[in-house]
Protein backbone atom coordinates (compact mmCIF):
# COMPACT_ATOMS: atom_id res chain seq x y z
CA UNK A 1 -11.29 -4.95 -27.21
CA UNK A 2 -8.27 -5.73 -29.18
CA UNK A 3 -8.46 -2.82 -30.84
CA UNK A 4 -8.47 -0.71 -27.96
CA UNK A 5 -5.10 -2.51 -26.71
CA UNK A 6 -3.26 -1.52 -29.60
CA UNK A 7 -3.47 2.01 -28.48
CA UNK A 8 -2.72 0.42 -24.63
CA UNK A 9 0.53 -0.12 -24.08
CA UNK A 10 1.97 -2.21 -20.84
CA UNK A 11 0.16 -5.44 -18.77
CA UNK A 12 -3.24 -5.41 -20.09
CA UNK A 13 -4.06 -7.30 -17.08
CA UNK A 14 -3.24 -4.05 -15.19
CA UNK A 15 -5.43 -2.17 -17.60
CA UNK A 16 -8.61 -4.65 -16.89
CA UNK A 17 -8.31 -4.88 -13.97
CA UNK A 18 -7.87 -0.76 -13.33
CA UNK A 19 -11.26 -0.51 -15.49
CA UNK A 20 -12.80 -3.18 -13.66
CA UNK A 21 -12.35 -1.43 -10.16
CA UNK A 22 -12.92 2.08 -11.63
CA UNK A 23 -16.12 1.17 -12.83
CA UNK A 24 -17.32 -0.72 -9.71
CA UNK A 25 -16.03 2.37 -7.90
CA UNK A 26 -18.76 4.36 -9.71
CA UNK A 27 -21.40 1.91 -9.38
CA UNK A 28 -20.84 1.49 -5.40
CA UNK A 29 -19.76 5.19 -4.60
CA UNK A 30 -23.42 6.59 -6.12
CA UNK A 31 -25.07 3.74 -3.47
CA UNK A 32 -22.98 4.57 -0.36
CA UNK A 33 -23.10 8.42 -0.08
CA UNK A 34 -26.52 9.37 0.93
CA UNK A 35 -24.75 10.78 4.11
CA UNK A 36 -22.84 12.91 2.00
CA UNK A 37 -25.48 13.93 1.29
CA UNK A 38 -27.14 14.66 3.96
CA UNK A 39 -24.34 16.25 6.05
CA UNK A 40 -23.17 18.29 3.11
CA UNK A 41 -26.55 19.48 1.15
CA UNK A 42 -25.42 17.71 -1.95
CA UNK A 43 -27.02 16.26 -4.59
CA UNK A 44 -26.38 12.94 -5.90
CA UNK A 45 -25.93 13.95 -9.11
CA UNK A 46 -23.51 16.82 -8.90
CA UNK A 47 -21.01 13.60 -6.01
CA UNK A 48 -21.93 11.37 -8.36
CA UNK A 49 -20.57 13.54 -11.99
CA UNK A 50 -17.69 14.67 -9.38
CA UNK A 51 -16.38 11.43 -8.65
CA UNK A 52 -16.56 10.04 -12.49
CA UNK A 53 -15.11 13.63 -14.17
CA UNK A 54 -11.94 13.07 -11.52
CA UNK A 55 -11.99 9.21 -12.46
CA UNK A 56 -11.86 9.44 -15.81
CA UNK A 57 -9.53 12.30 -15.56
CA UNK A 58 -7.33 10.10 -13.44
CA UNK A 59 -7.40 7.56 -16.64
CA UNK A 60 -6.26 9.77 -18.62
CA UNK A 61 -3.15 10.68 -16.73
CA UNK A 62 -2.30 6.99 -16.56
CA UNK A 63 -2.60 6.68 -19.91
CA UNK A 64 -0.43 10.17 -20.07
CA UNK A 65 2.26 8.52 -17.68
CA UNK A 66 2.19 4.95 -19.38
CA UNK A 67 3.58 6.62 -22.19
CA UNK A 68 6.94 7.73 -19.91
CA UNK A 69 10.41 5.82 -20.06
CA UNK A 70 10.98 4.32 -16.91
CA UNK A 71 14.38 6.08 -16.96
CA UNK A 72 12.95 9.54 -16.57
CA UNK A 73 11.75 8.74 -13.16
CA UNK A 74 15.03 8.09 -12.49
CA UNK A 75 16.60 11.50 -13.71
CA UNK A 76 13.52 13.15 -11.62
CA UNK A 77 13.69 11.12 -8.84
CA UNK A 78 15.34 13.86 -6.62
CA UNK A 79 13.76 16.76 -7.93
CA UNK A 80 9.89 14.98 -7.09
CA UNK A 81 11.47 14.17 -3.58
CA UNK A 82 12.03 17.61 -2.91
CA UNK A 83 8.94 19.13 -4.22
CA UNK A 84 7.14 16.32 -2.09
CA UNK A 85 9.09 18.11 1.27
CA UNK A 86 8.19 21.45 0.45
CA UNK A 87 4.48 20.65 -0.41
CA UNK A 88 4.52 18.97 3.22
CA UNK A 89 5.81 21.93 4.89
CA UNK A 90 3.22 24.05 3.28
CA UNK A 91 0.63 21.94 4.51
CA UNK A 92 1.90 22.24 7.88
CA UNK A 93 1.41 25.79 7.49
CA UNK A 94 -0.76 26.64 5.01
CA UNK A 95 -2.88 23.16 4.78
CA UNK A 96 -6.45 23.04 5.18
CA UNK A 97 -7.97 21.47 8.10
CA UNK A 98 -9.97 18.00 7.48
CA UNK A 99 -11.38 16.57 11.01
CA UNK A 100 -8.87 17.87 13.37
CA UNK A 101 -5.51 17.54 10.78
CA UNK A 102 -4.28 19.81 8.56
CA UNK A 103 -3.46 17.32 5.53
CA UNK A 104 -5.00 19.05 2.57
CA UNK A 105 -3.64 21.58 0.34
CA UNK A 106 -5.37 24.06 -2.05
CA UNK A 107 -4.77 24.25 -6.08
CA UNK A 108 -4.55 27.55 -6.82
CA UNK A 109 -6.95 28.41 -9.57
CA UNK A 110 -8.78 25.33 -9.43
CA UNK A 111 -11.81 24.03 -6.77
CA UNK A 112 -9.32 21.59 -5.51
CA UNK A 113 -7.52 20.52 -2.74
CA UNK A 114 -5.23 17.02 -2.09
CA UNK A 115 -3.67 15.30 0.40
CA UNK A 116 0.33 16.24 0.02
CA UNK A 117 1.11 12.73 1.64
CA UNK A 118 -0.63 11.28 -1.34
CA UNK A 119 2.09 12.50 -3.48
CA UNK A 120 5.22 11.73 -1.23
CA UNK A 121 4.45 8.39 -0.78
CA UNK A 122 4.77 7.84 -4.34
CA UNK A 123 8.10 10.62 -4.42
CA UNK A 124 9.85 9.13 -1.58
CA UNK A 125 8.83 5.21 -3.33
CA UNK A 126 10.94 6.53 -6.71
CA UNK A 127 13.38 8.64 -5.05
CA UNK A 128 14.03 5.18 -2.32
CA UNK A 129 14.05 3.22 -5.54
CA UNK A 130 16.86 5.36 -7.74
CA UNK A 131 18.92 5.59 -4.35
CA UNK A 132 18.75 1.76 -3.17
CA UNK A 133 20.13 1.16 -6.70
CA UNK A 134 23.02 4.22 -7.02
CA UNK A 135 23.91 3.37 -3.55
CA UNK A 136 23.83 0.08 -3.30
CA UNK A 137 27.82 -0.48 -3.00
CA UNK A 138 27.86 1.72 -0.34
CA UNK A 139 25.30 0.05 1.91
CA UNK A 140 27.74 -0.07 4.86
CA UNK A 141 29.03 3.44 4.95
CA UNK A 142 26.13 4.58 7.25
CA UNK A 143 27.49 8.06 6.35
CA UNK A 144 25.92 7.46 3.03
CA UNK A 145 23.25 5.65 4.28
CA UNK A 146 21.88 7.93 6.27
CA UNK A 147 22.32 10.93 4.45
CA UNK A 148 20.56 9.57 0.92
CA UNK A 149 18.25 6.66 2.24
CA UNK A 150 17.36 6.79 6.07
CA UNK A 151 17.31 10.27 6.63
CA UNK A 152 14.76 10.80 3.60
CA UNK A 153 12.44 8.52 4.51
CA UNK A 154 12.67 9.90 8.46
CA UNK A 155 11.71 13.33 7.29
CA UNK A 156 9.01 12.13 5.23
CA UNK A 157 7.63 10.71 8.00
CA UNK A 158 7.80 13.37 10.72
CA UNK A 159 6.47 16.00 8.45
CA UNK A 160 3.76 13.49 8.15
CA UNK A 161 3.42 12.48 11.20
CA UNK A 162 1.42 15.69 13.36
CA UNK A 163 -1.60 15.31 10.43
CA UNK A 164 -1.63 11.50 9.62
CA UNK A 165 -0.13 8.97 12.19
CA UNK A 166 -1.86 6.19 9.95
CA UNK A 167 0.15 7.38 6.68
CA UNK A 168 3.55 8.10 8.15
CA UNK A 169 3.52 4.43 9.62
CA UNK A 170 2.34 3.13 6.03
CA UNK A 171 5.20 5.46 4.50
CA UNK A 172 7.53 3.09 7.10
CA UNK A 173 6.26 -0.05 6.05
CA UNK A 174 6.93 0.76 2.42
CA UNK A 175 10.67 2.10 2.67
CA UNK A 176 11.19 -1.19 5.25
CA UNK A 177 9.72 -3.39 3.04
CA UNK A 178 11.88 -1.81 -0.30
CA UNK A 179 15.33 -2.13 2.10
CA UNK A 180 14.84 -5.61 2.78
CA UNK A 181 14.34 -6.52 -0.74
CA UNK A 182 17.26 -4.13 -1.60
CA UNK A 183 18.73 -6.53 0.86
CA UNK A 184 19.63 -3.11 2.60
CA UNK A 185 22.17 -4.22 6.09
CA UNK A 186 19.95 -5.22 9.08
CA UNK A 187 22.44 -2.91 11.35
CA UNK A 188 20.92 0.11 9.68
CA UNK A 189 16.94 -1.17 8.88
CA UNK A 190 16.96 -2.15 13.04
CA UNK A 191 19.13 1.07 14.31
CA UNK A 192 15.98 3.41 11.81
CA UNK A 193 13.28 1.07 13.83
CA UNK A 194 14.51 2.03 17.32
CA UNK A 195 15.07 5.79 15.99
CA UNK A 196 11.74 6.40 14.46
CA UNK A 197 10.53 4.42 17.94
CA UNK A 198 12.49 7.01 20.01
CA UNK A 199 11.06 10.04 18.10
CA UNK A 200 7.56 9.09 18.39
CA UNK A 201 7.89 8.34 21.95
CA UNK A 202 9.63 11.80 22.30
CA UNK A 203 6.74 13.30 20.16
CA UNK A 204 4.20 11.97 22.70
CA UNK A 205 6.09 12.47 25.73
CA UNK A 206 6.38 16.46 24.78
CA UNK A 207 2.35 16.51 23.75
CA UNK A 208 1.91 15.45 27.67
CA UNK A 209 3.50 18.68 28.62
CA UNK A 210 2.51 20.48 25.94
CA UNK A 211 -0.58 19.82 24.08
CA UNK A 212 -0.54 22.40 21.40
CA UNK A 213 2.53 21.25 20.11
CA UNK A 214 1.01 17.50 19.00
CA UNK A 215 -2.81 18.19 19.33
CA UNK A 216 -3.60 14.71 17.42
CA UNK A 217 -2.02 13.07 19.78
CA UNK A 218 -4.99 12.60 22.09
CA UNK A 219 -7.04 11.32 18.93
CA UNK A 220 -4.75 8.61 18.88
CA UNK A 221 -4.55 7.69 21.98
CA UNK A 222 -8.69 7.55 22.21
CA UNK A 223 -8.84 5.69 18.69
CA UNK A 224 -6.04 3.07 20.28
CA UNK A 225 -8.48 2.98 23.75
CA UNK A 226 -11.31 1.94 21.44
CA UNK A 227 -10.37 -0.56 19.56
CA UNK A 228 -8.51 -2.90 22.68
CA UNK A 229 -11.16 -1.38 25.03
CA UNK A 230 -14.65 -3.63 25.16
CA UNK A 231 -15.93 -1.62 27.82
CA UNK A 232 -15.92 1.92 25.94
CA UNK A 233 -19.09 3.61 25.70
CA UNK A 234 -20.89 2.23 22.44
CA UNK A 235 -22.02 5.86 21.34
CA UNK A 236 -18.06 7.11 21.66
CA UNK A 237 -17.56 3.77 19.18
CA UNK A 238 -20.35 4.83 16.32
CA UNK A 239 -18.31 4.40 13.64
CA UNK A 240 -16.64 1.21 13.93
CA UNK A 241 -20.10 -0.64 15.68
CA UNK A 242 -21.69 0.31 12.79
CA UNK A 243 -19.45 -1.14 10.18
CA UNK A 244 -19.34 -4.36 12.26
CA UNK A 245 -23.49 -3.91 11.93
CA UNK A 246 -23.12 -3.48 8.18
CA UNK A 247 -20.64 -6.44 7.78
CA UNK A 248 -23.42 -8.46 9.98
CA UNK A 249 -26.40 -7.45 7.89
CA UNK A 250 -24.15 -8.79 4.57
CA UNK A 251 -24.38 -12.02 5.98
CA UNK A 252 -26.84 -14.65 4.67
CA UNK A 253 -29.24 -15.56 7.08
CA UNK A 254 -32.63 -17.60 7.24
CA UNK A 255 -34.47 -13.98 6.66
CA UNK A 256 -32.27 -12.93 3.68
CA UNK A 257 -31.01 -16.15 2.53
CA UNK A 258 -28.66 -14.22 -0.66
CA UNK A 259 -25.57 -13.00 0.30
CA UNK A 260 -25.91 -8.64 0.91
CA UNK A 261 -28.66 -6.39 1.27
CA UNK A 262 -28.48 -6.16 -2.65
CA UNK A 263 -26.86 -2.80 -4.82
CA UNK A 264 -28.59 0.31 -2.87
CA UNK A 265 -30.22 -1.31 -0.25
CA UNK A 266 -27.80 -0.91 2.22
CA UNK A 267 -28.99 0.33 5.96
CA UNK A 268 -25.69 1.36 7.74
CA UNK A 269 -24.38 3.48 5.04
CA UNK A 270 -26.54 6.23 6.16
CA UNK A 271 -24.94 6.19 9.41
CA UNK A 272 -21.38 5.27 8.94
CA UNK A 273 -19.83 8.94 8.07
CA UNK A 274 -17.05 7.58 5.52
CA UNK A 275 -18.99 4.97 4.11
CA UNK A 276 -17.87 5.94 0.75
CA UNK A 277 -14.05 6.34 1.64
CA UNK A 278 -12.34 5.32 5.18
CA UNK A 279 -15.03 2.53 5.68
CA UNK A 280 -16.06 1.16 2.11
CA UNK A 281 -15.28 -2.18 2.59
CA UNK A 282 -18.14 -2.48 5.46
CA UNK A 283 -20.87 -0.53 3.19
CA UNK A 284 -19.81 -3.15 0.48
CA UNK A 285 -20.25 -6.37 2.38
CA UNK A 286 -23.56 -4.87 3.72
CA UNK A 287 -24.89 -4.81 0.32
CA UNK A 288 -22.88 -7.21 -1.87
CA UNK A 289 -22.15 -9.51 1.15
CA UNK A 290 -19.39 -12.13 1.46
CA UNK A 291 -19.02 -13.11 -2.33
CA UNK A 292 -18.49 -9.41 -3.28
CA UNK A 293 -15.96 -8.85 -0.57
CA UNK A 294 -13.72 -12.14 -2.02
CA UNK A 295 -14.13 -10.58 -5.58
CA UNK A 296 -12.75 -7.38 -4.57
CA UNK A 297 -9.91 -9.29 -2.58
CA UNK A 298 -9.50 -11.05 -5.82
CA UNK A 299 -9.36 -8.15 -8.12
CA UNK A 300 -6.42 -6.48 -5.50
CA UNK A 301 -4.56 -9.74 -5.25
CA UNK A 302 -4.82 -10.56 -8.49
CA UNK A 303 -3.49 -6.68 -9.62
CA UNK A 304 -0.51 -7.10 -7.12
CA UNK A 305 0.42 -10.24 -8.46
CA UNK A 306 0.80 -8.02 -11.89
CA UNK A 307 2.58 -5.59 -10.45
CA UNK A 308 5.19 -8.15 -8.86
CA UNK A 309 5.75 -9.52 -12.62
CA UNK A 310 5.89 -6.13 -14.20
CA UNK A 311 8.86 -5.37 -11.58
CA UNK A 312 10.62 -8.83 -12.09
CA UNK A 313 10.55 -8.64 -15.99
CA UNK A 314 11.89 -5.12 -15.78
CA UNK A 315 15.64 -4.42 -17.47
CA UNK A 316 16.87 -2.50 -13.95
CA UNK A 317 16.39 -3.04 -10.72
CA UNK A 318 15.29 0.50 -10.79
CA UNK A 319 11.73 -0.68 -12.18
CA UNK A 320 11.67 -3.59 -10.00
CA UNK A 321 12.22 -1.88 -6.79
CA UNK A 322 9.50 1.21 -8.17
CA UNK A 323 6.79 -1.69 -9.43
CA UNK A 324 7.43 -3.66 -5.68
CA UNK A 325 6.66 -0.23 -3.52
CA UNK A 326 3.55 0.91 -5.62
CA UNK A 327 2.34 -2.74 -5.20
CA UNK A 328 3.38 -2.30 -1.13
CA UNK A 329 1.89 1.06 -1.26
CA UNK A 330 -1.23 -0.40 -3.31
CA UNK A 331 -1.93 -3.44 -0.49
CA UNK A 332 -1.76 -1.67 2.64
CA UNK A 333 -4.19 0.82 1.86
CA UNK A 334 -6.24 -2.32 1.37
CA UNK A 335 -5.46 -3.92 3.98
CA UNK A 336 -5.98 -1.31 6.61
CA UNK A 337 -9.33 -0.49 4.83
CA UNK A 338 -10.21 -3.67 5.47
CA UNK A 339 -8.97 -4.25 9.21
CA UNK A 340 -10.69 -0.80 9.97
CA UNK A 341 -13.58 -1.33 9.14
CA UNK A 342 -13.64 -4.79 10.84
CA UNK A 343 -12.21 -3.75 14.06
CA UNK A 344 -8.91 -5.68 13.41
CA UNK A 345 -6.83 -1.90 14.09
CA UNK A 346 -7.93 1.55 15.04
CA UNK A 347 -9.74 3.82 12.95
CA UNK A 348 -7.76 5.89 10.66
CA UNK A 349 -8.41 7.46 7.41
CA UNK A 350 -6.95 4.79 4.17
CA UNK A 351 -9.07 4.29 0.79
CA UNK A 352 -9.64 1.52 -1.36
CA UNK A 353 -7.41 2.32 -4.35
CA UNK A 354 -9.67 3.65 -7.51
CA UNK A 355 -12.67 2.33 -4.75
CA UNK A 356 -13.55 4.72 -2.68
CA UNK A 357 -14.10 8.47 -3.14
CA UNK A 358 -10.86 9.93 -2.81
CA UNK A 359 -11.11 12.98 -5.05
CA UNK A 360 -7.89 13.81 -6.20
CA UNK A 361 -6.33 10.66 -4.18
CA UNK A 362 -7.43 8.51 -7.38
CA UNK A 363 -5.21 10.56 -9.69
CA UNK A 364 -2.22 9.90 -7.69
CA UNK A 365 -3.24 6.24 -7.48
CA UNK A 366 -3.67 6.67 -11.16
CA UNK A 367 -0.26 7.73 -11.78
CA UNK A 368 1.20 4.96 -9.71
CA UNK A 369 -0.42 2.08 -11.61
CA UNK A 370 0.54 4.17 -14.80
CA UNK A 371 4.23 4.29 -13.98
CA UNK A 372 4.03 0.62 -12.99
CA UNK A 373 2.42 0.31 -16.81
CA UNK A 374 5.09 2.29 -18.05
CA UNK A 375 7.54 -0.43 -16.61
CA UNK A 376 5.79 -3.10 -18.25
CA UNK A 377 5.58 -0.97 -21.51
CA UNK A 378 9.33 -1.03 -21.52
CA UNK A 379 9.98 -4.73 -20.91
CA UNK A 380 8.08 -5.28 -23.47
CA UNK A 381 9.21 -3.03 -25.32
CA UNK A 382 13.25 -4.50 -24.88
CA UNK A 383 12.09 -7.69 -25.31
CA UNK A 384 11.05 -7.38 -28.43
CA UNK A 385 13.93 -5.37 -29.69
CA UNK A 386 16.03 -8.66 -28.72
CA UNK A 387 13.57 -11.06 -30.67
CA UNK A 388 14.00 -8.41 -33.36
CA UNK A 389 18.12 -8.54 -33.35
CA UNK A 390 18.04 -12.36 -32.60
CA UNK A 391 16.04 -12.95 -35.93
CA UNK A 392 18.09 -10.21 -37.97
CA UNK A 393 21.31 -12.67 -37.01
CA UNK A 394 20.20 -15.65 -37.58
CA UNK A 395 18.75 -14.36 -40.96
């Protein structure tokens, strides 16, 4: 093992815990996509190759982006913002449609397609982070403001917002978050809440007299009425009853008095269409029961608690603010995973990070925790040039 860290650079915490979750990911994703399966025509092996070739893939581009100054992200910071817009835009257009929304864009040249709102979350959390430093002594121009900070993260949002109502609100939490530990003027961070308020209630006033124009809107509305709704018709409310079922059948009982079903034995997963992805935290209770959900909790809490040193020991507050919005970014995926697929919020469409099947998802998640390494890597690095100079003068 130590020799392998000596070609690892950064928190090897991060790193052990990254390989830790990838190859649970593996393990778990082969047991919970039989309806994959199914649905598609599929065979286990050729899902199962597919999702460790793009894993291992995605380890090799955080190794690749490890290896990156943290100032580099900097100097790019604008440029990745506006390739992020105009991949959005293109989706709008040109995207591929993935139950109902249009979120997906095609590679050319390559079998592959990815979500473009993967990649401007993590644009817009380095572009928010370069900015929230450069402009920091002009928080309270709103002039400034608003043209470099709010206005960014607004259009991020709305060009989100028609595909992926679930994303653009995470997209808000993040940039709110990253302001008020920017300690970014509570004028502006309330005047954007009541804006972005205002635009979605203009959004959904404008679907009621024209539904082409926002045809998701009436999926949200019917996800909202099922979750606060106990009266709903079970069969319109498949997907979350049967995660609660799967959570149930986790339990330890008289009958099955060890915690889960056990690895592949797992009942609902045939029946719960994202079992794999959206709601993977349900299929793993079912099988690894309580004790495996804690671990996993663990294992997240345990990597965001890295990621909150990594930003604290780095040089510039540039670092800091990009380590604190991948480790945002990073949690409330989790979170809303989790509250999904136990009927805490309605059901939307966010994977466990390096968890669940994402396809190409993982190599953006990849790249975060790489860039996050990459931070670490230089702290290090800079400390150790001090030690260096400190011993060369008192020599």
């Amino acid at each position: 093992m130590n020799k392998l860290f000596k070609y690892l650079g950064g928190d090897k915490n991060i790193w052990v815990l990254s390989i830790v979750l990838g190859v649970l990911s593996v393990v778990s994703v082969f047991s919970f996509i039989p309806i994959l399966v199914k649905v598609k025509g599929m065979s286990y092996s050729y899902l199962f190759f597919k999702h460790f070739f793009l894993l291992i893939l995605g380890f090799v581009l955080m190794y690749a982006i490890h290896k990156v100054p943290t100032k580099v992200f900097s100097k790019l910071s604008r440029i990745l913002f506006y390739v992020s817009i105009v991949l959005l835009v293109l989706t709008m257009f040109m995207g591929e449609s993935v139950n109902g929304a249009d979120r997906w864009l095609k590679i050319p040249f390559l079998p592959f397609s990815f979500q473009t709102s993967d990649f401007a979350k993590l644009a817009l959390i380095i572009y928010l982070s370069r900015q929230l430093v450069k402009r920091q002594k002009d928080f309270n121009d709103f002039e400034t403001v608003f043209k470099y900070i709010l206005l960014p993260v607004g259009l991020t949002m709305f060009l989100i917002l028609p595909s992926n109502l679930s994303t653009a609100g995470l997209i808000g939490v993040i940039a709110f978050v990253m302001m008020v530990l920017a300690k970014f003027p509570w004028k502006w961070i309330g005047l954007s809440v009541v804006a972005v308020g205002g635009v979605f209630v203009l959004l959904i006033g404008i679907s009621a007299v024209y539904p082409d124009v926002m045809p998701r809107v009436e999926t949200w509305r019917a996800r909202i009425v099922k979750a606060s709704d106990e009266n709903v018709d079970p069969r319109e409310n498949m997907q979350v009853n049967n995660a609660l079922a799967a959570i149930k059948n986790g339990a330890m009982t008289t009958e099955h008095p060890t915690p889960g079903r056990g690895p592949g034995n797992g009942v609902l997963k045939h029946y719960i269409p994202e079992a794999y992805a959206d709601f993977y935290f349900a299929a793993l209770i079912e099988e690894g029961g309580l004790p495996m959900g804690i671990i996993v909790i663990m294992l997240y809490m345990w990597l965001f608690f890295r990621f909150i040193k990594a930003g604290l020991g780095s040089k510039d507050l540039f670092g800091t603010y990009m380590a604190m919005g991948i480790g945002i970014m990073m949690m409330t995926q989790v979170m809303v995973n989790m509250m999904v697929s136990t009927k805490l919020m309605p059901v939307t469409g966010q994977n466990m990070p390096l968890l669940s099947m994402g396809g190409t998802s993982a190599w953006f998640t990849c790249i975060a925790f790489g860039i996050v390494l990459g931070i670490s890597r230089d702290s290090a690095k800079s400390e150790k040039t001090q030690n260096l100079e400190k011993e060369n003068v008192l020599a």
